[in-house]
PDB file of N, CA and C in Angstrom:
ATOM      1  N   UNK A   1      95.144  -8.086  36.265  1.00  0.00           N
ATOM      2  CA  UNK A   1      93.710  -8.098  36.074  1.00  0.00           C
ATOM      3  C   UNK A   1      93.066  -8.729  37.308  1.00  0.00           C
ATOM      4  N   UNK A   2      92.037  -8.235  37.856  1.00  0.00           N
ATOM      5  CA  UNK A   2      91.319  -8.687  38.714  1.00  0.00           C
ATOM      6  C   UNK A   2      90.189  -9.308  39.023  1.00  0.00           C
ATOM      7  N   UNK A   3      89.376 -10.174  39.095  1.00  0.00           N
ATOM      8  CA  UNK A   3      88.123 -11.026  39.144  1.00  0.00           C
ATOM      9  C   UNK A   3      87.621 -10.464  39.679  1.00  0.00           C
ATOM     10  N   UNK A   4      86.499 -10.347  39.708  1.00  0.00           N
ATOM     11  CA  UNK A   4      85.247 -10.312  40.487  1.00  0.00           C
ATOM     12  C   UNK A   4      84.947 -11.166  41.273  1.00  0.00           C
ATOM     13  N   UNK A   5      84.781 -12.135  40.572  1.00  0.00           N
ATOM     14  CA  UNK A   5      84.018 -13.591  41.319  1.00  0.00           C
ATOM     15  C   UNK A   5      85.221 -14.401  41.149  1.00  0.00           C
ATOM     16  N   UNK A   6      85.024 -15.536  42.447  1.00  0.00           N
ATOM     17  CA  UNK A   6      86.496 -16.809  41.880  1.00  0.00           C
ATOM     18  C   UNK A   6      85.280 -17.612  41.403  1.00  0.00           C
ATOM     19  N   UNK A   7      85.823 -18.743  40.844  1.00  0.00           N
ATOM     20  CA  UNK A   7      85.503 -19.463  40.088  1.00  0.00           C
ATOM     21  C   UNK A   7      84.014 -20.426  40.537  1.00  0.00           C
ATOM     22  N   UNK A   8      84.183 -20.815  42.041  1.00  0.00           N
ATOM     23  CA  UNK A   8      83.046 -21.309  42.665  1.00  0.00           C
ATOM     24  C   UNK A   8      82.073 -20.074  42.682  1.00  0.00           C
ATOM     25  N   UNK A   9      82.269 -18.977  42.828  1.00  0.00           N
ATOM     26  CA  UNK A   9      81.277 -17.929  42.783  1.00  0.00           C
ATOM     27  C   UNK A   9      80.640 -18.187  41.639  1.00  0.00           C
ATOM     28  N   UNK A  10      81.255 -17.590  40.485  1.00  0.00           N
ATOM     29  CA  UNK A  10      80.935 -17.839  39.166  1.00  0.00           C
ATOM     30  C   UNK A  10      80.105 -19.433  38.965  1.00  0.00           C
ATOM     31  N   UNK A  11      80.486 -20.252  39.432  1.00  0.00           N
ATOM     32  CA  UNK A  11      79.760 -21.056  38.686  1.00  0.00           C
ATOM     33  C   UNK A  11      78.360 -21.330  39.622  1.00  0.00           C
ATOM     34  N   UNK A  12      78.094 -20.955  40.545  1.00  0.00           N
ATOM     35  CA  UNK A  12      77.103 -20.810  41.352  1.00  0.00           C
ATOM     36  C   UNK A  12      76.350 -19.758  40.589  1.00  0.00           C
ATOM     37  N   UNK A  13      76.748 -18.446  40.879  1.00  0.00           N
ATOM     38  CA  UNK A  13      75.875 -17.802  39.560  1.00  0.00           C
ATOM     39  C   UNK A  13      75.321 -18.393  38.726  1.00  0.00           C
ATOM     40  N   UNK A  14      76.289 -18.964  37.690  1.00  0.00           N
ATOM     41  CA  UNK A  14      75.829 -19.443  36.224  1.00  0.00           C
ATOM     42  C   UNK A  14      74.580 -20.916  36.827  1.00  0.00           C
ATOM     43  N   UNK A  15      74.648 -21.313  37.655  1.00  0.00           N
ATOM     44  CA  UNK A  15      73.712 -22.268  38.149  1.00  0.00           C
ATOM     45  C   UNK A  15      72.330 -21.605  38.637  1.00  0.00           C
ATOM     46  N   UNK A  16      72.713 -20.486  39.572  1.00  0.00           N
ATOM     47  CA  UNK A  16      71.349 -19.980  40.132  1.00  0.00           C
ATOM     48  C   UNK A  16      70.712 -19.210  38.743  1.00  0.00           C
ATOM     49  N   UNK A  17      71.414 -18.299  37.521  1.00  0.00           N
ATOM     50  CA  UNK A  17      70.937 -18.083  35.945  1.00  0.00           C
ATOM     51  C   UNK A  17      69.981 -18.910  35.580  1.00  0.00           C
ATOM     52  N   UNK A  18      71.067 -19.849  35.163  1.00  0.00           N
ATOM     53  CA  UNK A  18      70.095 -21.058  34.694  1.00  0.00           C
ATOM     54  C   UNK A  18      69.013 -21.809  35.453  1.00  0.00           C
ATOM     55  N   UNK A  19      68.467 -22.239  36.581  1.00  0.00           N
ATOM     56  CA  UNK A  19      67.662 -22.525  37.278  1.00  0.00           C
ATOM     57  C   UNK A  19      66.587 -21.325  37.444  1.00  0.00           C
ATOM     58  N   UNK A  20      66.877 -20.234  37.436  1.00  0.00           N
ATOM     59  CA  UNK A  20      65.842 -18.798  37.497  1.00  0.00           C
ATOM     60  C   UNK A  20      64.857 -18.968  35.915  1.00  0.00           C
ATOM     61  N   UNK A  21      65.940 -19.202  34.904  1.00  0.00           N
ATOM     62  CA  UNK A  21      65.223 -19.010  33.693  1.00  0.00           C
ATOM     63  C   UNK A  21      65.068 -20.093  33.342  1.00  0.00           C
ATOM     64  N   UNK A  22      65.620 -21.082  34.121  1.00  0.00           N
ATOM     65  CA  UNK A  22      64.345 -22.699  33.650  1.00  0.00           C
ATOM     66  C   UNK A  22      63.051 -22.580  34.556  1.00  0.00           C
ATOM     67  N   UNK A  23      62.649 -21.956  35.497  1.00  0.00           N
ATOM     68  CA  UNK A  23      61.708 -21.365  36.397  1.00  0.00           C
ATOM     69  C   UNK A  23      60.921 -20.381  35.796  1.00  0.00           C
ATOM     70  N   UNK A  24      61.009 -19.993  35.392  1.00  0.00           N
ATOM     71  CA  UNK A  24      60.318 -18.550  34.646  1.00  0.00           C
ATOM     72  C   UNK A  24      59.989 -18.655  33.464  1.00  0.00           C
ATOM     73  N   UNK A  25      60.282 -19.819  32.746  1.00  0.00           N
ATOM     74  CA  UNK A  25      60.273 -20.419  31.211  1.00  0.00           C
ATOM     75  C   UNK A  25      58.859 -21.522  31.725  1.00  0.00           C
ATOM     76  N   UNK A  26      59.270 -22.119  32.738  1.00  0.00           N
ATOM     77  CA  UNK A  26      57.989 -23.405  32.861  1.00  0.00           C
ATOM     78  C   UNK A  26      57.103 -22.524  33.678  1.00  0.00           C
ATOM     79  N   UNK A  27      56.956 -21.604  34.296  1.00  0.00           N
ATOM     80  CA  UNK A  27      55.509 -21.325  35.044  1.00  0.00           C
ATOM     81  C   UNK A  27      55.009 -20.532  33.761  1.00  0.00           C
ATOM     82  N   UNK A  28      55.373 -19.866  32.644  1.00  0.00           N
ATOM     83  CA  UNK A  28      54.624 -19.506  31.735  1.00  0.00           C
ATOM     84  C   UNK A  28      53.533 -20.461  31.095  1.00  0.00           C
ATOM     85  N   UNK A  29      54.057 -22.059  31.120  1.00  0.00           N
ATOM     86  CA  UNK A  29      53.195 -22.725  30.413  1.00  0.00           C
ATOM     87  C   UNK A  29      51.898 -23.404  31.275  1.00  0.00           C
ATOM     88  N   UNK A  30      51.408 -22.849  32.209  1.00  0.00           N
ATOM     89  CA  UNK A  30      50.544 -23.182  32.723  1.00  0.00           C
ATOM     90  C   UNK A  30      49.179 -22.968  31.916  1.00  0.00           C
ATOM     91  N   UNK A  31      48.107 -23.420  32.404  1.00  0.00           N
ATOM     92  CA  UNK A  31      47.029 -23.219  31.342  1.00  0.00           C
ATOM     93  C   UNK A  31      45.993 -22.582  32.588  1.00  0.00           C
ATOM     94  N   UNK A  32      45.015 -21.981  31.846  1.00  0.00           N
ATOM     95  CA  UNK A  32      44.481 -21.090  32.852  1.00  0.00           C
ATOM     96  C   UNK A  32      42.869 -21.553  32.865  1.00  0.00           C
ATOM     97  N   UNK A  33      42.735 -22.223  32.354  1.00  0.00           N
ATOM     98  CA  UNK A  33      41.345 -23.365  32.445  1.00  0.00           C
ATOM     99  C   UNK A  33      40.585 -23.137  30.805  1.00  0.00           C
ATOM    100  N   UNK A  34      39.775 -23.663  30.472  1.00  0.00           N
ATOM    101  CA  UNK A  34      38.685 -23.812  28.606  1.00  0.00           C
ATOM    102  C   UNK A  34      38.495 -22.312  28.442  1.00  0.00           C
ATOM    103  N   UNK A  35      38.756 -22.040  27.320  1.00  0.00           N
ATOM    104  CA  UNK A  35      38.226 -20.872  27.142  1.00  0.00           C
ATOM    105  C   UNK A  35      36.714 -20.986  26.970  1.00  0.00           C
ATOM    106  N   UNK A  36      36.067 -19.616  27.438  1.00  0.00           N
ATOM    107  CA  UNK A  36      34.622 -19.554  26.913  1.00  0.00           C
ATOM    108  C   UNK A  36      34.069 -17.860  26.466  1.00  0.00           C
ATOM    109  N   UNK A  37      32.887 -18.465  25.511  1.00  0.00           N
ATOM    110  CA  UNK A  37      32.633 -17.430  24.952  1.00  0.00           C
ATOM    111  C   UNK A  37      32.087 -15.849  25.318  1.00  0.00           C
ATOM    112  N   UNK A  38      32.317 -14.797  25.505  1.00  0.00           N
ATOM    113  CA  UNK A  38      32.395 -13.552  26.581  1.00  0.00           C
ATOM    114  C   UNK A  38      30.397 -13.719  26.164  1.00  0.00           C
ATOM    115  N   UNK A  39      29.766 -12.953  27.346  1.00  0.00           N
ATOM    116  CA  UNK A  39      28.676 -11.936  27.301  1.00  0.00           C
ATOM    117  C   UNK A  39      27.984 -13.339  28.115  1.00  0.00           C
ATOM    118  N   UNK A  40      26.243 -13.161  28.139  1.00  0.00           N
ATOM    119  CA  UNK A  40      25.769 -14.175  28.614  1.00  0.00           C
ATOM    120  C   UNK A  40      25.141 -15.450  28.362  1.00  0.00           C
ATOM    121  N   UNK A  41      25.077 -16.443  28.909  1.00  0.00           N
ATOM    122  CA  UNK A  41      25.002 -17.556  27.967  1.00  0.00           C
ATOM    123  C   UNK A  41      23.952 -17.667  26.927  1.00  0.00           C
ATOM    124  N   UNK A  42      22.878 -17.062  27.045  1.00  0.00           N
ATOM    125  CA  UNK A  42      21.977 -17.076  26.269  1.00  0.00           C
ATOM    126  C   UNK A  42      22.197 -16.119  24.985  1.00  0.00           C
ATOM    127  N   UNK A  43      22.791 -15.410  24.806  1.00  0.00           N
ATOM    128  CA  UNK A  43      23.671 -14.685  23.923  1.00  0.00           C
ATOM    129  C   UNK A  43      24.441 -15.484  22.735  1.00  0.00           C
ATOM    130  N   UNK A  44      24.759 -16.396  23.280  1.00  0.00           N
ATOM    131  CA  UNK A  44      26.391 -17.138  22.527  1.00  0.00           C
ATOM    132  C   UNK A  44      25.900 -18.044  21.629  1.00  0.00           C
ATOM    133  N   UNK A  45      25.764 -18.251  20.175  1.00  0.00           N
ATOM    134  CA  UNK A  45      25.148 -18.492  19.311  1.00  0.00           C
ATOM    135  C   UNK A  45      26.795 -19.897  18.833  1.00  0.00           C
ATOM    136  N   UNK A  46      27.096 -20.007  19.551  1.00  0.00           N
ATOM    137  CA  UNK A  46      28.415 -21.349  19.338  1.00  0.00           C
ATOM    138  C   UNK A  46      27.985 -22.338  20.414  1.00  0.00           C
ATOM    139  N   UNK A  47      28.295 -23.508  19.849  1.00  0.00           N
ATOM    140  CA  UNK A  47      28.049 -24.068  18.452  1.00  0.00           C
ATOM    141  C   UNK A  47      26.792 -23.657  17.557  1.00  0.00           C
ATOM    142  N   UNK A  48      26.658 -23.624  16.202  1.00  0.00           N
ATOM    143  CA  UNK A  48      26.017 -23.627  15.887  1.00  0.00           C
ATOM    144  C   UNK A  48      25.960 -24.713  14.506  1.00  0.00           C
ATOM    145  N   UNK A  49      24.760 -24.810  13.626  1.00  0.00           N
ATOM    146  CA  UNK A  49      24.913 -25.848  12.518  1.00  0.00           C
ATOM    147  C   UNK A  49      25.016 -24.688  11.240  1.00  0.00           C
ATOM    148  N   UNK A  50      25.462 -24.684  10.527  1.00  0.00           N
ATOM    149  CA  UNK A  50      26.495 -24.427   9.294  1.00  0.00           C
ATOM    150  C   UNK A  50      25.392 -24.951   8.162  1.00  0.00           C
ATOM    151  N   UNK A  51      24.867 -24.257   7.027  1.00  0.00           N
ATOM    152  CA  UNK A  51      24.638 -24.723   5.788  1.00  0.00           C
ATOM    153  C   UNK A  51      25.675 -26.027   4.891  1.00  0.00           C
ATOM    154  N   UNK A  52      25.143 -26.564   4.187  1.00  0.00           N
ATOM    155  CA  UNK A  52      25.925 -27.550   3.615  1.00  0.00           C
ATOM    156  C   UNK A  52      26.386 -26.550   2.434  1.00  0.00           C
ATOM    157  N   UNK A  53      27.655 -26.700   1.912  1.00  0.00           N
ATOM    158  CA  UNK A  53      28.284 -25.783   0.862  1.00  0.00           C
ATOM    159  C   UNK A  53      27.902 -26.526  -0.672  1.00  0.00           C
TER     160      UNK A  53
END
């Protein structure tokens, strides 16, 4: 049977794997600034006051 990779190969792989998808896992959680409400501001009826129930 024959290898592909020797063993330092392989575990370099399995290192550069794991470092790619710990990379690609944390830039997802960035935040992209407050959301706000679409159209123009004078439009956007939020906040508003609520009847008492």
């Amino acid at each position: 049977m024959t290898h592909l990779f020797s063993s330092r190969q392989s575990a370099l792989l399995c290192a550069f794997a794991v470092s790619a998808m710990l990379c690609l896992s944390l830039s997802a959680c960035g935040r992209r600034g407050d959301p706000s409400p679409p159209g123009p501001a004078a439009d956007v009826t939020y906040p508003q006051i609520y009847p008492a129930p």
